[in-house]
Structure formats: structure tokens, C-alpha cells
C-alpha atoms as a PDB file:
ATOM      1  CA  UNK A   1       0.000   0.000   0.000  1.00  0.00           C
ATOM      2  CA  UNK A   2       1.273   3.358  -1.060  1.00  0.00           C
ATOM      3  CA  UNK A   3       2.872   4.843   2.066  1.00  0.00           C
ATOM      4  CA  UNK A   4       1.073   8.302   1.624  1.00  0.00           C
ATOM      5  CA  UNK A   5      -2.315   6.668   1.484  1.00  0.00           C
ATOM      6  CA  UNK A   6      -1.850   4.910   4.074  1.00  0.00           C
ATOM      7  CA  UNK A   7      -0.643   7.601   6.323  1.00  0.00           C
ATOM      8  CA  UNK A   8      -4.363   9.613   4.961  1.00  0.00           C
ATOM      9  CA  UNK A   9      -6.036   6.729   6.102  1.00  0.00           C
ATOM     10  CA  UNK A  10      -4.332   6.849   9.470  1.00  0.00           C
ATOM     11  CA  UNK A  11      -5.054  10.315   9.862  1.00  0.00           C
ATOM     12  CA  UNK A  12      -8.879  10.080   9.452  1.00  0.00           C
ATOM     13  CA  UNK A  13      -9.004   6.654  12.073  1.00  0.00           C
ATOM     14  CA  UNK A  14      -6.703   8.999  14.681  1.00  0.00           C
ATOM     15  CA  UNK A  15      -8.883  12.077  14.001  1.00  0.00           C
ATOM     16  CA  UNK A  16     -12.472  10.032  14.791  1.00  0.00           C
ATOM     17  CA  UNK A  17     -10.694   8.583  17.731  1.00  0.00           C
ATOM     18  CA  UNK A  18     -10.014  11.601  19.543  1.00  0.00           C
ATOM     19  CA  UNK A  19     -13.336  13.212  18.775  1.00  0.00           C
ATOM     20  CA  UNK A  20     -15.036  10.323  20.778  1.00  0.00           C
ATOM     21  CA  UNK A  21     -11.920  10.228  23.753  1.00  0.00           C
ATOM     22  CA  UNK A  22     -12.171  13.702  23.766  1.00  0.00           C
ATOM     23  CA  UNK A  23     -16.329  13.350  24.603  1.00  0.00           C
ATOM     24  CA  UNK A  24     -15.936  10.588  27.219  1.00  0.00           C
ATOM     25  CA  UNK A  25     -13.101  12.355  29.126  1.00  0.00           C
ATOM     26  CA  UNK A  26     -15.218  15.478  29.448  1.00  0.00           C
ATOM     27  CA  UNK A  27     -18.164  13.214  31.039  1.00  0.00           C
ATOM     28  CA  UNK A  28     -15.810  10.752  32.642  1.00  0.00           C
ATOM     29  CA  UNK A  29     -18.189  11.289  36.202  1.00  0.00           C
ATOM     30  CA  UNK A  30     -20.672   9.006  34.258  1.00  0.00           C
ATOM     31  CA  UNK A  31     -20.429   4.899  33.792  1.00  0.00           C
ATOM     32  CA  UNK A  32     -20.925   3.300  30.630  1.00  0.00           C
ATOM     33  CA  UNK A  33     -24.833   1.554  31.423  1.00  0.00           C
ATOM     34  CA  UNK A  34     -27.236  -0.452  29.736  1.00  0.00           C
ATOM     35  CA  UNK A  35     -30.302   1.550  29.055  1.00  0.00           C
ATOM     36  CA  UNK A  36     -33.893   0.637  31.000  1.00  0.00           C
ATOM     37  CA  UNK A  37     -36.630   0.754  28.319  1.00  0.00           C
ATOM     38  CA  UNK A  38     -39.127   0.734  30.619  1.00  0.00           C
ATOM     39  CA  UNK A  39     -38.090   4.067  31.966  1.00  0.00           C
ATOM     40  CA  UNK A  40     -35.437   6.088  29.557  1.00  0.00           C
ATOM     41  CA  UNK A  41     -36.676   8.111  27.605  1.00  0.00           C
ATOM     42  CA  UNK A  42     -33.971   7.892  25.064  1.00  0.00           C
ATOM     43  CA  UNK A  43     -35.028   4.713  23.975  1.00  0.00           C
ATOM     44  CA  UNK A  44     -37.657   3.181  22.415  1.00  0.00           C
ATOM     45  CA  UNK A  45     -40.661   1.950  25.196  1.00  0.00           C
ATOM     46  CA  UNK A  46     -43.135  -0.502  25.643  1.00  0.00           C
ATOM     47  CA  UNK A  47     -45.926   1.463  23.905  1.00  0.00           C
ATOM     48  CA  UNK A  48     -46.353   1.521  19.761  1.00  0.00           C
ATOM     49  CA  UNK A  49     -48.088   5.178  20.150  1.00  0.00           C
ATOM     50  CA  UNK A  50     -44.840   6.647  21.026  1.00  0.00           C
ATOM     51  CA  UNK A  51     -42.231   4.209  18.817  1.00  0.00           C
ATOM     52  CA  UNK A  52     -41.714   6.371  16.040  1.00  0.00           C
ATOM     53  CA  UNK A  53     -41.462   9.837  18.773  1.00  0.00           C
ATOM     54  CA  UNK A  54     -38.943   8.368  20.524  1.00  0.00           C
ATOM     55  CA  UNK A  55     -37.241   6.557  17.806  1.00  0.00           C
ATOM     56  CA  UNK A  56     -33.521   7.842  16.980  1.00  0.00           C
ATOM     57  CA  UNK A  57     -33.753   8.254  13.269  1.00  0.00           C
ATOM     58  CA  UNK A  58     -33.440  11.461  11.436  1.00  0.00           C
ATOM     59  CA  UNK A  59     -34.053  10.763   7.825  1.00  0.00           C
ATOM     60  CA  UNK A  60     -31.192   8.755   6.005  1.00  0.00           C
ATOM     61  CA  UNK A  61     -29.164   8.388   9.501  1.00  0.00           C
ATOM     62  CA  UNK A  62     -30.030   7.912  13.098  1.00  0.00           C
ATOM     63  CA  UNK A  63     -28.882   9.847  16.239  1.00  0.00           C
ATOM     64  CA  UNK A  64     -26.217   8.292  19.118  1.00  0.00           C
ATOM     65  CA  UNK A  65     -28.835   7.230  21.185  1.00  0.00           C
ATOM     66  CA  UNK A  66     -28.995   3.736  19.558  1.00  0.00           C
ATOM     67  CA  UNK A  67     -31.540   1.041  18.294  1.00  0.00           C
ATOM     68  CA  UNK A  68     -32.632  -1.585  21.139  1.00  0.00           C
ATOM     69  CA  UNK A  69     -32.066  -5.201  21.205  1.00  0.00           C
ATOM     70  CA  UNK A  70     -34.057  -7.131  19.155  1.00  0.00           C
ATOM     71  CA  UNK A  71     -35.790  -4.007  17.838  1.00  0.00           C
ATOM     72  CA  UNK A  72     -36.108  -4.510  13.345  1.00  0.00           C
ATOM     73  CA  UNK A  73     -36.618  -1.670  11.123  1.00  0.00           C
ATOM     74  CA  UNK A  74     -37.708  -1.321   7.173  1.00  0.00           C
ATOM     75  CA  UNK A  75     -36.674   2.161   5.836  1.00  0.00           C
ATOM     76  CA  UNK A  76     -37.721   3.083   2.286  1.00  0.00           C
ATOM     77  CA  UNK A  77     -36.591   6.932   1.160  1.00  0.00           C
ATOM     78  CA  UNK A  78     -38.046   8.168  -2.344  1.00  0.00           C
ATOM     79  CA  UNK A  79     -39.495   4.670  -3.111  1.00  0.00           C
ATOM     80  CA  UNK A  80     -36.606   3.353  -4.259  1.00  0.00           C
ATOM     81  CA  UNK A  81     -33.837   3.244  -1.194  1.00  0.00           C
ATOM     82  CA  UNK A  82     -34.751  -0.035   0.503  1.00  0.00           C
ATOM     83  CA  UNK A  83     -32.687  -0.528   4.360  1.00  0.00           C
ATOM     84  CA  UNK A  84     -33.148  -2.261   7.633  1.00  0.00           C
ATOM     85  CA  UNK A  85     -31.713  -2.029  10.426  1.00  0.00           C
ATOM     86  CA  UNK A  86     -31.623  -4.270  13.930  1.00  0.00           C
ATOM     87  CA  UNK A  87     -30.598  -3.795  17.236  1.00  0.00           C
ATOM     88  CA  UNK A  88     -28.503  -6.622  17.698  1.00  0.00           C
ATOM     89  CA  UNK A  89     -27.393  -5.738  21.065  1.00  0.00           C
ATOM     90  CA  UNK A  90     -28.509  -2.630  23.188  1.00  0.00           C
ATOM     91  CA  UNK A  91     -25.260  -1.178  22.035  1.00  0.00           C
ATOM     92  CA  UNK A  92     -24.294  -3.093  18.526  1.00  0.00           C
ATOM     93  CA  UNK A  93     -26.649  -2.393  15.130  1.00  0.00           C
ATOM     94  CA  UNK A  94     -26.393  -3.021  12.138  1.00  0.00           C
ATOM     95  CA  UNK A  95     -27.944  -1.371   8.653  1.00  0.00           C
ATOM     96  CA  UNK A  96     -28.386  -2.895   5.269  1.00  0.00           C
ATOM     97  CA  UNK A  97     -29.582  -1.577   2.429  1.00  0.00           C
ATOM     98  CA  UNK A  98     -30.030  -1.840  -1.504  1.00  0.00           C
ATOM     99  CA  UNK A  99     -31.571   0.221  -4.889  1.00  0.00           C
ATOM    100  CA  UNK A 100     -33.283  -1.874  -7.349  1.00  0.00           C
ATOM    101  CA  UNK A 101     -31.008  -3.794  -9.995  1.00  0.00           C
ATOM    102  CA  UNK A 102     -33.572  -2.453 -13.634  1.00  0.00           C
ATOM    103  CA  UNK A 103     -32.025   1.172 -12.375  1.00  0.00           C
ATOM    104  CA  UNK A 104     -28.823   0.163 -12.963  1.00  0.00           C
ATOM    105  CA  UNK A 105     -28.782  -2.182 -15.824  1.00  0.00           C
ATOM    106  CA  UNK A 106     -28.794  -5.355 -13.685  1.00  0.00           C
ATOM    107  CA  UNK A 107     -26.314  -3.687 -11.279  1.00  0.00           C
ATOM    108  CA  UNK A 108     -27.484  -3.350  -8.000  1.00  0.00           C
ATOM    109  CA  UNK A 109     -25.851  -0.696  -5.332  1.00  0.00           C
ATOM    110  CA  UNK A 110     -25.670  -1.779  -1.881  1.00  0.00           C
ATOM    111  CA  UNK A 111     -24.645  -0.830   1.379  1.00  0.00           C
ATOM    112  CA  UNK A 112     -23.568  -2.452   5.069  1.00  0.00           C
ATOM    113  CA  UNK A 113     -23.267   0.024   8.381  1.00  0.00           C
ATOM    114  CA  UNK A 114     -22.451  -1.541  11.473  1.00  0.00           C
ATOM    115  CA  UNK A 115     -22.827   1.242  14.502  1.00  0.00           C
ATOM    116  CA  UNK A 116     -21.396   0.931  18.206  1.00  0.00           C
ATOM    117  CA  UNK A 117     -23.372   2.933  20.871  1.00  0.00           C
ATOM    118  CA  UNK A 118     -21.077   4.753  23.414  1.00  0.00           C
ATOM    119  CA  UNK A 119     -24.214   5.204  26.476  1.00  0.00           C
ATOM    120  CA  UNK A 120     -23.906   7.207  29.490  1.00  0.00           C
ATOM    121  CA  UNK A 121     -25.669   6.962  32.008  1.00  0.00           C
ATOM    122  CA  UNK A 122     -27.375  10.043  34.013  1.00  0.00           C
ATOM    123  CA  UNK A 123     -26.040  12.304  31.081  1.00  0.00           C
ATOM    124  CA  UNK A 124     -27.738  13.707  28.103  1.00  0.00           C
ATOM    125  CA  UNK A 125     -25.245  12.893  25.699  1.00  0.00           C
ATOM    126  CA  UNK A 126     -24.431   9.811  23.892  1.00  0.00           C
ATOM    127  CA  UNK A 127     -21.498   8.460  21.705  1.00  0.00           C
ATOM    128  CA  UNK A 128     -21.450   6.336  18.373  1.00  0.00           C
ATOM    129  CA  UNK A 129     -19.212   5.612  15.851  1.00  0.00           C
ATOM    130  CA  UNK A 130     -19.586   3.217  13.038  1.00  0.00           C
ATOM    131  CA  UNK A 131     -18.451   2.841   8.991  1.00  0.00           C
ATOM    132  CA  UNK A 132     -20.568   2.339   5.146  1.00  0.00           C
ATOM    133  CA  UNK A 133     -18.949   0.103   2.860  1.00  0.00           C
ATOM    134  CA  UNK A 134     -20.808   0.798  -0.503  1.00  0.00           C
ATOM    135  CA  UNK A 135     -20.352  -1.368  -3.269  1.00  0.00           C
ATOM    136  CA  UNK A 136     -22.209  -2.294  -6.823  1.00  0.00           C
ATOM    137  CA  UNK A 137     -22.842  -5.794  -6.994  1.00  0.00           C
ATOM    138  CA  UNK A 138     -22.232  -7.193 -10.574  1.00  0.00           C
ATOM    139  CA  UNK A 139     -20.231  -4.522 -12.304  1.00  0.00           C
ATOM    140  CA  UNK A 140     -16.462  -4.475  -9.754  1.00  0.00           C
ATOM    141  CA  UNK A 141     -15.039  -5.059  -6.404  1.00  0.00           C
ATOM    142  CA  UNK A 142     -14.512  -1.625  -6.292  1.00  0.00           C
ATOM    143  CA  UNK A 143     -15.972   0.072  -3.777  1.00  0.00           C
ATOM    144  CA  UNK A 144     -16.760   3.436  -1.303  1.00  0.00           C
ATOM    145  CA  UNK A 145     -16.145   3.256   2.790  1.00  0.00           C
ATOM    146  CA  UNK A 146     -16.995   6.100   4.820  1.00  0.00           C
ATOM    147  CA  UNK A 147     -16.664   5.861   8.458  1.00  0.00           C
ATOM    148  CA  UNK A 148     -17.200   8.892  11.440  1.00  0.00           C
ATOM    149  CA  UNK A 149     -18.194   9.609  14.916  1.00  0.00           C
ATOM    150  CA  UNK A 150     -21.243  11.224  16.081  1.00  0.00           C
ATOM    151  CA  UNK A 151     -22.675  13.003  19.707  1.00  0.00           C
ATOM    152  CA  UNK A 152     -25.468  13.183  20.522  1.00  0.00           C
ATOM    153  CA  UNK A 153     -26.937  15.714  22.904  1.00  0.00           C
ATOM    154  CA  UNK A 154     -30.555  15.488  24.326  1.00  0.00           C
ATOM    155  CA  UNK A 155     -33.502  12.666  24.296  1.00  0.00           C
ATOM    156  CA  UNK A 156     -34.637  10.950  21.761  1.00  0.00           C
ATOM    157  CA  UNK A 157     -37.927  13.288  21.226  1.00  0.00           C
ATOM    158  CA  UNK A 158     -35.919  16.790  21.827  1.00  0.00           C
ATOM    159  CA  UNK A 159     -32.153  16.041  19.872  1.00  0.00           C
ATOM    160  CA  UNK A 160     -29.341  17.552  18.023  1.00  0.00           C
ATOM    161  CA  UNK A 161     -26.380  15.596  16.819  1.00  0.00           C
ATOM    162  CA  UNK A 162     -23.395  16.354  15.068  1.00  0.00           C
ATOM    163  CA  UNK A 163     -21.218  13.909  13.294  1.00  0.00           C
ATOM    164  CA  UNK A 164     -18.044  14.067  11.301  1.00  0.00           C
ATOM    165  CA  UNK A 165     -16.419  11.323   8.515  1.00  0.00           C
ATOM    166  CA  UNK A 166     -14.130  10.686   5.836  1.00  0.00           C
ATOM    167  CA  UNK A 167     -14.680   8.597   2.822  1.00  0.00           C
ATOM    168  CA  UNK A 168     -12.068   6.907   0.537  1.00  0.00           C
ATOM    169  CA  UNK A 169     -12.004   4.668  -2.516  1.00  0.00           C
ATOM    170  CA  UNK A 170     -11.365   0.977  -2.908  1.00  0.00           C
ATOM    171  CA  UNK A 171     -10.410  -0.053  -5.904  1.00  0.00           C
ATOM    172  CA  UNK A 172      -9.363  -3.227  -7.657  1.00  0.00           C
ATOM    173  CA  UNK A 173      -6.002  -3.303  -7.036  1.00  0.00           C
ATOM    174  CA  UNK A 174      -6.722  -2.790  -3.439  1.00  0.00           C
ATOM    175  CA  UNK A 175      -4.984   0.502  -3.001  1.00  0.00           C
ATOM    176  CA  UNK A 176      -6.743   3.246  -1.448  1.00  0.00           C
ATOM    177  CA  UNK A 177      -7.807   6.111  -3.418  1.00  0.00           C
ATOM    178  CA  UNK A 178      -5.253   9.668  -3.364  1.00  0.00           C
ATOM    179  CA  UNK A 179      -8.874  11.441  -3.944  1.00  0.00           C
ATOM    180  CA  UNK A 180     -10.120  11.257  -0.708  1.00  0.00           C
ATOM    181  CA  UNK A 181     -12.845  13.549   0.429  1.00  0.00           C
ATOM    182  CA  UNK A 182     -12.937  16.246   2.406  1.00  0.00           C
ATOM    183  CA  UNK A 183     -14.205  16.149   5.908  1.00  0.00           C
ATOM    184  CA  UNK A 184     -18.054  15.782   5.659  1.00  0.00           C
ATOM    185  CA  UNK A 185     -19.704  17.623   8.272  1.00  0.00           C
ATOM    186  CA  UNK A 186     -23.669  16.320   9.305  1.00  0.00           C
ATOM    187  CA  UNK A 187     -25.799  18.308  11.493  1.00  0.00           C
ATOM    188  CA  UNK A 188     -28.869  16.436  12.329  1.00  0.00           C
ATOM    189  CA  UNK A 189     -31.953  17.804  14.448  1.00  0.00           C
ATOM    190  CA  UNK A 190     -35.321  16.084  16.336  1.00  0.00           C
ATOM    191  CA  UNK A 191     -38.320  18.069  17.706  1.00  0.00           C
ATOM    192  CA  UNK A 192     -41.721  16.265  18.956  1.00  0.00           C
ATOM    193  CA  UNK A 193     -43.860  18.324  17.763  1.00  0.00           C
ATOM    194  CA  UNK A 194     -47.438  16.225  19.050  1.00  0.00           C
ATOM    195  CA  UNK A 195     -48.169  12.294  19.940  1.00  0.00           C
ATOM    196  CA  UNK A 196     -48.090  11.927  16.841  1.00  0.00           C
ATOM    197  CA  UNK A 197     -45.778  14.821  14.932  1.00  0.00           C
ATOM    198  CA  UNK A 198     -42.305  15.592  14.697  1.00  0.00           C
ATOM    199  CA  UNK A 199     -40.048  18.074  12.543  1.00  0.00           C
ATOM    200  CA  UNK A 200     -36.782  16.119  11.674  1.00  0.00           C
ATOM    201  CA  UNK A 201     -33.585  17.767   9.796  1.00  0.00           C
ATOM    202  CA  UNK A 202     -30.248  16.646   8.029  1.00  0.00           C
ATOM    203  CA  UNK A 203     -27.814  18.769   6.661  1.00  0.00           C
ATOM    204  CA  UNK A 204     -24.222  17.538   5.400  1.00  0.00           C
ATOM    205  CA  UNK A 205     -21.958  20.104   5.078  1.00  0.00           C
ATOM    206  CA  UNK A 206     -18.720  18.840   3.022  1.00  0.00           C
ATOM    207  CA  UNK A 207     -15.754  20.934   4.478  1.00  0.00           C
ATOM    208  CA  UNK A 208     -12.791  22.162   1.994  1.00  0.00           C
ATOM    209  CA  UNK A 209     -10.051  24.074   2.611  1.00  0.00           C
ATOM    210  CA  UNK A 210      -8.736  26.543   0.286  1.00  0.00           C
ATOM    211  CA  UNK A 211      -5.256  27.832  -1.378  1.00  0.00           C
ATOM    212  CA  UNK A 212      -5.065  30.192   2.207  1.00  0.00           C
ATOM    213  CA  UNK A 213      -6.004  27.566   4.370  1.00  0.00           C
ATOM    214  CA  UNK A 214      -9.272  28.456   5.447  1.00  0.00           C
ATOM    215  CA  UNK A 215     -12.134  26.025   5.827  1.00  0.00           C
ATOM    216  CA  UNK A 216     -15.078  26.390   3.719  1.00  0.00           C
ATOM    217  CA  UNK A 217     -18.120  24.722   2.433  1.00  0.00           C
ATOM    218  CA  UNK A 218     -18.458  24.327  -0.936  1.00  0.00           C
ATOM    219  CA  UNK A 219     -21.818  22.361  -1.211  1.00  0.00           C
ATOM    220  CA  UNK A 220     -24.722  22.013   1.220  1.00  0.00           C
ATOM    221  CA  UNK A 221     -27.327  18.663   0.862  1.00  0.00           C
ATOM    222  CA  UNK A 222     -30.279  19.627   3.425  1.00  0.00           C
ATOM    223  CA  UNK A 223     -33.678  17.678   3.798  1.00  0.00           C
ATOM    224  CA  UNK A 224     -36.240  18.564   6.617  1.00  0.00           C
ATOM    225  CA  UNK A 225     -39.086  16.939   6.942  1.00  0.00           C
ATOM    226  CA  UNK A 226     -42.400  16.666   9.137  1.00  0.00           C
ATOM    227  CA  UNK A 227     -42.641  12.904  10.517  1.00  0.00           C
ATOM    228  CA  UNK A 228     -46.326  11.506  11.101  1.00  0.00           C
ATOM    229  CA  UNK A 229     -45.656   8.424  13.651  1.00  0.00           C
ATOM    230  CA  UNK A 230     -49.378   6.980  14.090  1.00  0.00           C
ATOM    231  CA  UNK A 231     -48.443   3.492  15.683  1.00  0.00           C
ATOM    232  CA  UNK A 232     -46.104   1.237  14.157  1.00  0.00           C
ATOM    233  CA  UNK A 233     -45.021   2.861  10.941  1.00  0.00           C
ATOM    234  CA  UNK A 234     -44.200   6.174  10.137  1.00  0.00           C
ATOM    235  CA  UNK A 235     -44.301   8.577   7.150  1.00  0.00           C
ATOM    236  CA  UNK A 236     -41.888  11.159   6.260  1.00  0.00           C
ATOM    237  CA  UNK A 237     -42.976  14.260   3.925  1.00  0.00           C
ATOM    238  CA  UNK A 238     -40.784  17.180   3.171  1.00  0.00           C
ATOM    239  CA  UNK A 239     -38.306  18.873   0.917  1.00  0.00           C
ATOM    240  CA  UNK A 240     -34.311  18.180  -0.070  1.00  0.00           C
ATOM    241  CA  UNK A 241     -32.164  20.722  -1.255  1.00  0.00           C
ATOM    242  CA  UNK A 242     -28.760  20.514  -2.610  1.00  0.00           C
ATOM    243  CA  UNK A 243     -26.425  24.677  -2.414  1.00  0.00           C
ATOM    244  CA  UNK A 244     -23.723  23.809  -5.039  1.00  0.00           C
ATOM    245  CA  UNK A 245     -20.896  26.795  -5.066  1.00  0.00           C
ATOM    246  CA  UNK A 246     -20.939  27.730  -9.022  1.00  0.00           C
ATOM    247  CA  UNK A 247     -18.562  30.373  -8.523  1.00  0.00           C
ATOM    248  CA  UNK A 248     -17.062  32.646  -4.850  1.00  0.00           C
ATOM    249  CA  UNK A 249     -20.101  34.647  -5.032  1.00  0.00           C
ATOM    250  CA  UNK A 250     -22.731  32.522  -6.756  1.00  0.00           C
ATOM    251  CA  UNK A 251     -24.736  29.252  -5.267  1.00  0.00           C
ATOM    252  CA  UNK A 252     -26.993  27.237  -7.100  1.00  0.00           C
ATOM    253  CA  UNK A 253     -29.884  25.553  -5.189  1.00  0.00           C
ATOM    254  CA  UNK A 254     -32.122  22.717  -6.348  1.00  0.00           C
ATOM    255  CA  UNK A 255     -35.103  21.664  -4.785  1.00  0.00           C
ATOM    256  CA  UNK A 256     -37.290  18.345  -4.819  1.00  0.00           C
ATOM    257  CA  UNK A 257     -39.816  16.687  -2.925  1.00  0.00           C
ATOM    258  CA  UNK A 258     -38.729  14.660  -0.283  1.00  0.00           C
ATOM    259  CA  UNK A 259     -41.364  11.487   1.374  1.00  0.00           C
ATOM    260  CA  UNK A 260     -40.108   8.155   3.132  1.00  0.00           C
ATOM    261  CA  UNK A 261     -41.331   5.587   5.682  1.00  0.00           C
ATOM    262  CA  UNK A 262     -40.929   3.351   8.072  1.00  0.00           C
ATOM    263  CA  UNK A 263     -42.178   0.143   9.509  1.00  0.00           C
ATOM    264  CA  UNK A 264     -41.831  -1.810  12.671  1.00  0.00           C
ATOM    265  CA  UNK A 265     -41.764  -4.900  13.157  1.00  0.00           C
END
């Protein structure tokens, strides 16, 4: 492996690392704990009304707080983005996902994201870090990995989180790409609005430095949404917009229609 590539790579791991050392030494007065889902209100309880209010997901990601044991998920975003997701342990999930093969010419994109839960207990904020591998099954073994850390601050009905990642390039010859990306910022937001309401948010904010070393953002992909979580399933309506820099002074913004859902099972 190229030595330069390698020392990137290195970089990134090292830089996650000490974002999530950095958190736990700050709350170090609080133990590591197992959450009670009878009580916390950070997780998911006992009754279906309030599942999808309490439930960590934003939109395409999910908060620190975690997914429970034994707990399965079906995500669909814009009809065609198929994932689930289980709570394997109260700390350990895992996320799978796929787009349909006929949009692709009998390629089929697909992704795995296993996520560790960091709990504290008595605190407000939680810990996670985890890592995408994307790949397109029947074309290459090339493929895209993107791994961060995210906190958490808040319960699972009232949240903000804010997360930050790298991704890289696999490719064939097993050599990581030289065009990494830039940091990629995400700033995610929960509100219960009602019983059975919420306002959910995503932004990622892709972070580039410039010839004078200052940090900018060159594109912006935002989607907020209001949630309507009846019992067991969910629905998702709202808008996605993507701020591409044309020029220093001059953004371009698209807009579309954003829906998705959920069900429990």
C-alpha cells in the first residue's frame, strides 16, 4: 500500500478517535450503562403510540442514542432506497440496504453500516461511531467506505447531533484512493412536535479548505421533513435541497420533494 495513502487513512481513524476520547473524558463522572426501556426516555418503550417519537432516526441516519435489542426496522426513502436495520445488542446495530437492480442495468448498489453505541448513564449525551462500505454488486469489487463519529446531545424526542467522517475509494487493485474527500460535516436535528408529529432535519456540510487555508463549504445537501408516527409505521414528507458553489459569489440551489417511511416490526 502506497505509504502516503496509508498515512491519509491513518489520519482520518486517529482524528475520529479523539473526537469520541475527547467526549468521554469530558463526562468521565458518568459509567458506561445499559439503558432501562421501561423508563429512559432515550429509547424506544413498551408502547407503539410513542415508537416512532422516541425513535432515533433522522431521515437517512439515526442519532447516538442507539436502536434496542431485538428491535427490526424497514426504511424506504423516495421509493426506491430499501434498508433495515436491527438492534442486535442494546449497544451493537447493524444497517443494510439496496436500490433496485432495472435502475442500474442489472447492477445493484448496496450498502452495510455496522454502529457501536457509546451510552452514558445520568447524562444527556451519547457516543457512536460506526463505517458504510458501498459497493455495486455485478459490475467491480470496487468500492466506497466512509466511516465517522457522532454526539449526541438530548432525548430521543428533543435532539441535536453532530457527526463528522471521511470517505475513501477501494479499488481493484486494493490501493486506497489519493482522492479522498474532504471532511463531511452532518448536522442532524429532532423536535416532537405532538403524539403523533415531529419536525426532523439533516444537513451535510462537506468541508474544503482553500489555497489560504481556510475552511469552507463548498456544497450544502439539506432535507427537513415533518414525521407523522401513528403506531407502528411512520411517514416522512418534506423537501431536499442541494447549495452547489458555481462560482465565490454565486450558489446554485435545487429543490425536490422529499417522502419516506418506516415500519416496525
Amino acid at each position: 500500500m502506497n505509504k502516503t495513502r496509508k498515512n491519509h487513512l491513518l489520519l482520518k481513524l486517529k482524528a475520529i478517535a479523539l473526537t469520541l476520547v475527547i467526549g468521554c473524558i469530558l463526562h468521565s463522572g458518568s459509567a458506561v450503562a445499559q439503558p432501562d426501556f421501561g423508563s429512559d426516555k432515550s429509547a424506544i418503550g413498551s408502547d407503539t403510540k410513542a415508537v416512532f417519537s422516541d425513535f432515533n432516526r433522522y431521515l437517512f441516519s439515526s442519532s447516538a442514542i442507539g436502536v434496542p435489542k431485538g428491535h427490526f426496522f424497514y426504511n424506504n426513502n423516495m421509493i426506491l432506497l430499501n434498508s433495515f436495520i436491527y438492534g442486535v445488542t442494546d449497544v451493537f446495530s447493524v444497517q443494510a440496504g439496496f436500490l433496485p437492480p432495472f435502475l442500474f442495468g442489472d447492477n445493484m448498489p448496496v450498502f452495510i453500516k455496522p454502529e457501536l453505541r457509546l451510552p452514558l448513564e445520568n447524562s444527556l449525551v451519547n457516543f457512536s461511531m460506526g463505517f458504510y462500505v458501498f459497493a455495486v454488486l455485478g459490475r467491480s469489487t470496487d468500492s466506497l467506505h466512509y466511516i465517522y463519529g457522532k454526539t449526541t446531545i438530548g432525548t430521543s424526542e428533543y435532539n441535536i447531533s453532530v457527526s463528522l467522517g471521511y470517505a475513501s475509494a477501494h479499488q481493484d487493485d486494493g490501493l486506497w484512493s489519493g482522492n479522498t474527500s474532504p471532511p463531511l460535516i452532518g448536522i442532524f436535528t429532532h423536535l416532537k412536535l405532538h403524539d403523533q408529529f415531529s419536525f426532523v432535519s439533516e444537513s451535510y456540510l462537506p468541508a474544503d479548505t482553500d489555497k489560504y487555508a481556510n475552511i469552507h463549504f463548498s456544497n450544502q445537501f439539506s432535507l427537513t421533513a415533518l414525521r407523522y408516527h401513528p403506531g407502528r409505521s411512520a411517514m416522512d414528507f418534506g423537501l431536499m435541497y442541494l447549495t452547489s458553489r458555481r462560482s465565490f459569489n454565486t450558489n446554485n440551489i435545487t429543490l425536490s420533494p422529499y417522502i419516506g417511511f418506516t415500519i416496525l416490526f
